[in-house]
Protein backbone atom coordinates (compact mmCIF):
# COMPACT_ATOMS: atom_id res chain seq x y z
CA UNK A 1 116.75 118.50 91.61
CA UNK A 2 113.06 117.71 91.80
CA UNK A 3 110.88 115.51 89.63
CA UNK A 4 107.86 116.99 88.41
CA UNK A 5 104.60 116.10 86.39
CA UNK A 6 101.27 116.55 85.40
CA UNK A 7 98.52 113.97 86.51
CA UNK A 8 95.63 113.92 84.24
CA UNK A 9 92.69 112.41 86.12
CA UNK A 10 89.28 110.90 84.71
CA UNK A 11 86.45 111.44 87.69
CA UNK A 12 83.28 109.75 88.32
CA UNK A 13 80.71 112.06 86.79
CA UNK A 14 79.97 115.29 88.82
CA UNK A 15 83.33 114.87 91.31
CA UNK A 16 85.77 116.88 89.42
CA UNK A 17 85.74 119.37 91.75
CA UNK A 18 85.56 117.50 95.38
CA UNK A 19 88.80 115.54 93.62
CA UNK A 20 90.38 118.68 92.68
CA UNK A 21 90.15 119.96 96.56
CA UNK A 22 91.23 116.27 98.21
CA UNK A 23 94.34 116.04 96.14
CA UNK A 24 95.07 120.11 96.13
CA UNK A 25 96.03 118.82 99.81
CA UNK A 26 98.37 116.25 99.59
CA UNK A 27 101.58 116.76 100.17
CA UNK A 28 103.89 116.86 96.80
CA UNK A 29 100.56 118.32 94.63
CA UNK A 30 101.63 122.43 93.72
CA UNK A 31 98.64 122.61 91.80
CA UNK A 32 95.42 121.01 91.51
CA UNK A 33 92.59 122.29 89.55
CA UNK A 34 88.82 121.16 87.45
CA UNK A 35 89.07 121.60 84.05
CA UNK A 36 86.77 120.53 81.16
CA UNK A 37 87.50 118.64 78.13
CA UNK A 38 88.81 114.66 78.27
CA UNK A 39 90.37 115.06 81.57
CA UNK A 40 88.92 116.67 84.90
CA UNK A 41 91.02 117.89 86.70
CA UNK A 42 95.15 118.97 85.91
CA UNK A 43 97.59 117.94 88.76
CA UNK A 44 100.92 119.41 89.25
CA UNK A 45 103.31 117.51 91.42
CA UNK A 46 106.78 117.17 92.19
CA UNK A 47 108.67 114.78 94.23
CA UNK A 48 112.26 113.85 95.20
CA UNK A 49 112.57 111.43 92.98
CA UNK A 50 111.02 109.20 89.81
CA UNK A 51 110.50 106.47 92.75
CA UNK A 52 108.78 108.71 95.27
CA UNK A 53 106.39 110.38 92.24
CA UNK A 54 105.85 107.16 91.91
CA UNK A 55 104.85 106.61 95.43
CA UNK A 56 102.81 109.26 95.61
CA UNK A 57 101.07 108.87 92.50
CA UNK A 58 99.62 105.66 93.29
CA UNK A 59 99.36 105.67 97.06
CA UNK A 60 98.00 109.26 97.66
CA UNK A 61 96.39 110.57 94.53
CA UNK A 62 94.86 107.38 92.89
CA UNK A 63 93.48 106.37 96.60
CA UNK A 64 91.25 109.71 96.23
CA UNK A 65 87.41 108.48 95.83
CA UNK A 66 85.71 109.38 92.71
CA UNK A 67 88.81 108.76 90.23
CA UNK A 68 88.13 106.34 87.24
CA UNK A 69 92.25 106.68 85.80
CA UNK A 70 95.17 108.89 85.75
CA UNK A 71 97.52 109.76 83.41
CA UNK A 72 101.06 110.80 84.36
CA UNK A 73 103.35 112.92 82.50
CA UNK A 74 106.78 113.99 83.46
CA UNK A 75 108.02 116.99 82.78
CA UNK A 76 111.48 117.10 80.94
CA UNK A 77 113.67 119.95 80.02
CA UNK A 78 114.96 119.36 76.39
């Protein structure tokens, strides 16, 4: 069974939607799109494992230029 979350990402003013493109391609990311409001652009990912989200959270998606933070939220089946 996959992990999955949603990565909320702050951008650099005007690079919503050049983020949004770079991280649509990474490996792991279902779903990456702009949005408006406090965050700029909604990730979807899913990974192997909590580890390997992990991994790719902070070694792929937070290495994208033009990101100021990220917020990661699992998703959990209650």
């Amino acid at each position: 069974m996959s992990i999955q979350a949603y990565i909320l990402i702050q951008t650099e003013v005007g690079k919503a939607a050049v983020v949004a493109q770079q991280i649509g391609d990474i490996p792991g990311v279902t779903l990456a799109e702009d949005v408006t409001g406090p965050y700029d652009v909604i990730v979807r990912a899913e990974a192997g494992s909590v580890d390997e989200l992990g991994k790719l959270v902070v070694a792929k998606v937070q290495s994208v230029p033009g990101i100021t933070r990220t917020l990661t939220c699992p998703v959990v089946h209650l």
